[in-house]
Protein backbone atom coordinates (compact mmCIF):
# COMPACT_ATOMS: atom_id res chain seq x y z
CA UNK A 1 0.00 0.00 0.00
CA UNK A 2 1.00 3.64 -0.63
CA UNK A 3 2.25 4.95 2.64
CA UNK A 4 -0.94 7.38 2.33
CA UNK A 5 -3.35 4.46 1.65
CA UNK A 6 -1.66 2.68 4.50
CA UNK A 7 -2.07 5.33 7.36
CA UNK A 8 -5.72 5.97 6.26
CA UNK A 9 -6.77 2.49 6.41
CA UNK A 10 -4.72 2.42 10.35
CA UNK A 11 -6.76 5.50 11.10
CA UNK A 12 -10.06 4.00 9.75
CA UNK A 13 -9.38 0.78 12.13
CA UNK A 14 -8.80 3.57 15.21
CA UNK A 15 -11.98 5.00 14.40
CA UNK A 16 -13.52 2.08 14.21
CA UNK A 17 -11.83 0.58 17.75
CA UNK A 18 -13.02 3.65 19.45
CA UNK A 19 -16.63 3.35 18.35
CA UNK A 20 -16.61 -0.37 19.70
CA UNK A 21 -14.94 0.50 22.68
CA UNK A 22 -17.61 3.21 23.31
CA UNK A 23 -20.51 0.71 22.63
CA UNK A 24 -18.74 -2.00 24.56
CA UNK A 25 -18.61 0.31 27.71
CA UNK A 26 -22.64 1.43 26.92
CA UNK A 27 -23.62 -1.86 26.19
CA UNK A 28 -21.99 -3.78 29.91
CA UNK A 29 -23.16 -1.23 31.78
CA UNK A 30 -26.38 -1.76 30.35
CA UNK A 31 -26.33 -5.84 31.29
CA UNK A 32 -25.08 -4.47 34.82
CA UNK A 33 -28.14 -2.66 35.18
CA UNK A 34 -30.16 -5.04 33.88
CA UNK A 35 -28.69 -8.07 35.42
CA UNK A 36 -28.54 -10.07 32.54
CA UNK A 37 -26.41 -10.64 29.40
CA UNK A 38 -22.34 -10.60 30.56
CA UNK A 39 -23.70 -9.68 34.12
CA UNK A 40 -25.18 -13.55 34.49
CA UNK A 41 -21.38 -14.42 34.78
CA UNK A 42 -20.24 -12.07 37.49
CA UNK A 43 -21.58 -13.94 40.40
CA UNK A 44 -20.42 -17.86 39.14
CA UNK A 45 -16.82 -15.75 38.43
CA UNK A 46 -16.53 -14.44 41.47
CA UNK A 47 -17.32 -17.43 43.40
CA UNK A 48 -14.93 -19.93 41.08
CA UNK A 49 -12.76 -17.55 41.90
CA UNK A 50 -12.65 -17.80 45.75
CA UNK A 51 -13.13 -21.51 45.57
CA UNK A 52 -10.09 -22.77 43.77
CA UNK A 53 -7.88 -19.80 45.42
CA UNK A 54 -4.32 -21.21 46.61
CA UNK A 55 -1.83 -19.70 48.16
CA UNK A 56 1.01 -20.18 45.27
CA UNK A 57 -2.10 -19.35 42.42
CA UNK A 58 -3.15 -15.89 45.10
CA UNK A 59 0.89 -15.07 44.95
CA UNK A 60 1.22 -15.40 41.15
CA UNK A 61 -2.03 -13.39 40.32
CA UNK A 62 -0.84 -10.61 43.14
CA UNK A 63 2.35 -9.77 40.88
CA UNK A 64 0.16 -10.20 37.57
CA UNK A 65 -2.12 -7.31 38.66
CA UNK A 66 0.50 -5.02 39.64
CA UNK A 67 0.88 -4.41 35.48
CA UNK A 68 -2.07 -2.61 36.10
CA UNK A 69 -1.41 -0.55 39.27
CA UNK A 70 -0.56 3.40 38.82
CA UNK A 71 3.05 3.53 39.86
CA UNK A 72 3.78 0.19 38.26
CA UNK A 73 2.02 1.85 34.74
CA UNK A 74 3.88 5.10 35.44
CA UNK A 75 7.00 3.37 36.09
CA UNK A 76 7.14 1.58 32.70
CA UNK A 77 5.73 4.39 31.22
CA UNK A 78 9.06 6.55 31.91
CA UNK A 79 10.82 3.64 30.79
CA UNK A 80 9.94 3.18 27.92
CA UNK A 81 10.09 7.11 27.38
CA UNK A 82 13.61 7.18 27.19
CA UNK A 83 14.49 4.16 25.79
CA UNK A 84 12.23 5.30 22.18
CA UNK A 85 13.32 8.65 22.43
CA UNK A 86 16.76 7.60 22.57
CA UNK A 87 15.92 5.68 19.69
CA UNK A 88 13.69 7.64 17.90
CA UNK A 89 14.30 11.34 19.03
CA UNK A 90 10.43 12.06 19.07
CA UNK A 91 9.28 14.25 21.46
CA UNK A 92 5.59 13.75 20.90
CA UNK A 93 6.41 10.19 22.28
CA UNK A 94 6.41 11.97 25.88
CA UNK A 95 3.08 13.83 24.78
CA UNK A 96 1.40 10.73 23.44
CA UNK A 97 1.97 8.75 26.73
CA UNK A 98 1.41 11.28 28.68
CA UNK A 99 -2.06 11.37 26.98
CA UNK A 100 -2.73 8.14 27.34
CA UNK A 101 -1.77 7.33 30.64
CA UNK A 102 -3.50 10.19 32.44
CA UNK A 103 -6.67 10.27 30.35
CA UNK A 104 -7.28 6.74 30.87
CA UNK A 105 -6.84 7.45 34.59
CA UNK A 106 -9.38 10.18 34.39
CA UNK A 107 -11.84 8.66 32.41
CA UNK A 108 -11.70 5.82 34.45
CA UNK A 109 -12.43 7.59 37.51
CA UNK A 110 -14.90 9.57 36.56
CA UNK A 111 -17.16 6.79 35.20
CA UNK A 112 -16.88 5.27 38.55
CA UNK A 113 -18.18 8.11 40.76
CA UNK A 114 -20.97 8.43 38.02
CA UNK A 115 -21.89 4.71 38.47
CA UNK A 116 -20.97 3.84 42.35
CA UNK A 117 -21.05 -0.02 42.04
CA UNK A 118 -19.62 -1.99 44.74
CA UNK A 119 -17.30 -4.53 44.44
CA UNK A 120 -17.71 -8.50 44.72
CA UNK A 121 -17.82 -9.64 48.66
CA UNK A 122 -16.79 -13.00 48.70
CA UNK A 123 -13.30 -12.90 49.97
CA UNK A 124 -11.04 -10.22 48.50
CA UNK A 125 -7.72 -11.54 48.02
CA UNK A 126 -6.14 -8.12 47.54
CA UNK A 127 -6.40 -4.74 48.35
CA UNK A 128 -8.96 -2.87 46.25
CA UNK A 129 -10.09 0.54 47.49
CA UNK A 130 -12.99 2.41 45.78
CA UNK A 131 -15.69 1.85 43.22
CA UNK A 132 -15.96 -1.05 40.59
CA UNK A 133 -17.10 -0.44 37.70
CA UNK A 134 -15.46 0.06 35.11
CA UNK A 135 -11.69 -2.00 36.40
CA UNK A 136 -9.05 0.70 36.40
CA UNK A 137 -6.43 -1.76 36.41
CA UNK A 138 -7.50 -3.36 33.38
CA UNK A 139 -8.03 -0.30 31.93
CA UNK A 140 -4.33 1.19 32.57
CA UNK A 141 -2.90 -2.47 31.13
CA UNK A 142 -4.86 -2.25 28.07
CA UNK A 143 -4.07 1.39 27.41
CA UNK A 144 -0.78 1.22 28.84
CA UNK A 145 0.88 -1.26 27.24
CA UNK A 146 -0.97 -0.75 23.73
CA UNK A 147 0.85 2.63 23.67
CA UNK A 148 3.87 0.79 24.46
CA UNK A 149 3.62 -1.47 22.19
CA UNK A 150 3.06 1.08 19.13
CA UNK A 151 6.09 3.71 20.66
CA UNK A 152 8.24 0.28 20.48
CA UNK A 153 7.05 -0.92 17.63
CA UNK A 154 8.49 1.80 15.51
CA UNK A 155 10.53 1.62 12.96
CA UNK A 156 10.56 -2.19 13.12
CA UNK A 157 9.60 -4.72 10.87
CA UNK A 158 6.07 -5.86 10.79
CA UNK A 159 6.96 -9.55 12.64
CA UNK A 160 8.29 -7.66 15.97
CA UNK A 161 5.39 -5.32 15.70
CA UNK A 162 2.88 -8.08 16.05
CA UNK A 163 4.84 -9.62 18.63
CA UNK A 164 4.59 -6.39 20.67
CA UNK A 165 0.97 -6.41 19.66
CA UNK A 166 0.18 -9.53 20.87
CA UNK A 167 1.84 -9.39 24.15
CA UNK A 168 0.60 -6.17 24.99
CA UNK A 169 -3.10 -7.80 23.93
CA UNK A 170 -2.62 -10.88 26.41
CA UNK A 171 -1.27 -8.98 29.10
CA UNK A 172 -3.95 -6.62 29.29
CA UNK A 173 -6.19 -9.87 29.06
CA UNK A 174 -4.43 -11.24 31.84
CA UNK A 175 -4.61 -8.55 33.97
CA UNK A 176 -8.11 -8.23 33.63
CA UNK A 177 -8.43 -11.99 34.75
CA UNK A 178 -6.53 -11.34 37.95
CA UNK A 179 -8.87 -8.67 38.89
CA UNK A 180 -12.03 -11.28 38.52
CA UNK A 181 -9.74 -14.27 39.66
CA UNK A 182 -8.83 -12.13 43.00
CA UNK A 183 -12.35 -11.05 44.20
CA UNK A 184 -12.07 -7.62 43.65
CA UNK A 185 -13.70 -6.90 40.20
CA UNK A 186 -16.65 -8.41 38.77
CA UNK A 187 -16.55 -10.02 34.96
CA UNK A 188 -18.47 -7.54 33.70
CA UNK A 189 -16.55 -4.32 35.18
CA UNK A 190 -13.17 -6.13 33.60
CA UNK A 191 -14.71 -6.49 30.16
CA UNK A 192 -15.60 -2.60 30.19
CA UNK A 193 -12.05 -1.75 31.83
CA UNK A 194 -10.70 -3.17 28.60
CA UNK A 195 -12.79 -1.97 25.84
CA UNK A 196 -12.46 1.75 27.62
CA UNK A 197 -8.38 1.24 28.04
CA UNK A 198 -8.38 0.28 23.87
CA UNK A 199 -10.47 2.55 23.32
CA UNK A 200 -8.94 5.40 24.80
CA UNK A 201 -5.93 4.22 23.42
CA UNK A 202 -7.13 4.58 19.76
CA UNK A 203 -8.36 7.62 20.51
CA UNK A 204 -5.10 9.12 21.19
CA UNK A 205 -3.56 7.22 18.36
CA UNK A 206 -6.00 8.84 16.06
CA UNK A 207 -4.99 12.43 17.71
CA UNK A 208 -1.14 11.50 17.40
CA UNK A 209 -1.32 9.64 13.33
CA UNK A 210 -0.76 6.28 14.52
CA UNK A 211 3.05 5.53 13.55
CA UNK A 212 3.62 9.33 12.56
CA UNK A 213 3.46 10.00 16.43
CA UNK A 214 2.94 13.45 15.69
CA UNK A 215 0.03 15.57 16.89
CA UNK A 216 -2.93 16.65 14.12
CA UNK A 217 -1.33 13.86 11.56
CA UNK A 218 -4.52 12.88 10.60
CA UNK A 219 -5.33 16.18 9.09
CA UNK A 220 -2.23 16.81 7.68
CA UNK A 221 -1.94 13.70 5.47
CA UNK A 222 -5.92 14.49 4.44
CA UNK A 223 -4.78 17.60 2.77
CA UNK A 224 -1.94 16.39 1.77
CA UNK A 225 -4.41 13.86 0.24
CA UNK A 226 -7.02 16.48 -0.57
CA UNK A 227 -3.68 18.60 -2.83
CA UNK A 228 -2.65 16.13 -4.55
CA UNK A 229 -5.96 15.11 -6.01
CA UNK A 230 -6.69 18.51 -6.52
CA UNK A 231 -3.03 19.07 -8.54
CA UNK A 232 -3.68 15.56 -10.23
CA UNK A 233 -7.00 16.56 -11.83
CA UNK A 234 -6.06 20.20 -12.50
């Protein structure tokens, strides 16, 4: 594909990713207040959960959810900062995660004040402070490390990209698992921390041009588009 081509159809599958992640959020909280649909699993989740806890399975899902914990997200997120702009010499790279890291925080947040659901009661194995809907931690891994993945995946050939892509992918899925897995999120407020952390991620990647990492790219290469249509049919 022509580069152009290429970064419109990327675009086109942001757009797309943050309409679905909209919906997705819409849509659970809907089943939540309903009590049916994804929300039919939170209870059986939760309680599969307590019953087949052990102390070596409660230890390795402890470290698993710290991916998703603030300073552990932040941490990283400095990390990986300098390492790509070492490489790279971007400095959008700091804006872009910056973006992304504290939006998703916000965002987060707020939906839980507006919603105020309490968390699952059958034996929290970790410490979980606050509302419950939508799972910030799951949110923060699946933004998080999505951003990652693209600021790392720069420049690269297409085979590490994926790679990045998929581990990013499964660790925000296995994040999400240890929230549900350790009593302190229900099924349903995981699935919406996820589609709100991807979400939010596209978002930004839309803002930023995907690969171009450079704020307003998406209008630039439409004119750029628009001009030279305009100069080949002229």
């Amino acid at each position: 594909l022509h580069p152009a081509e290429a970064t419109g159809l990327l675009l086109s599958a942001a757009v797309a990713a943050v309409v679905v992640g909209a919906t997705t959020v819409g849509v659970v909280l809907a089943m939540v207040r309903a009590s049916e649909g994804l929300a039919d699993l939170d209870l059986s989740a939760a309680r599969f959960g307590a019953r087949h806890a052990s102390e070596l399975s409660t230890g390795v899902l402890r470290r698993l959810t710290e991916l998703g914990d603030t300073p552990v997200v932040v941490a990283l997120g400095l990390v990986v900062a300098l390492v790509e702009y070492r490489r790279m010499a971007n400095r959008a790279i700091i804006g872009f995660l910056v973006l992304v890291l504290g939006g998703q925080v916000a965002i987060t947040n707020l939906i839980k004040e507006l919603v105020e659901r309490a968390r699952p009661d059958l034996g929290q194995l970790a410490g979980a402070a606050g509302h419950s809907f939508p799972s910030g931690h799951s949110a923060a891994a699946a933004a998080a490390l999505a951003a990652f993945a693209l600021v790392m995946g720069r420049g690269r050939p297409l085979p590490a990209k994926a790679v990045l892509a998929g581990m990013a992918t499964g660790g925000a899925v296995a994040v999400a698992a240890s929230r549900v897995l350790l009593g302190v999120h229900w099924v349903t407020d995981v699935v919406a921390g996820l589609a709100l952390g991807w979400g939010w991620f596209a978002l930004c990647s839309i803002a930023f041009g995907g690969r171009f990492l450079h704020f307003g790219s998406p209008v630039e290469v439409a004119q750029h588009e628009v001009e030279a249509e305009a100069h080949a049919t002229g």
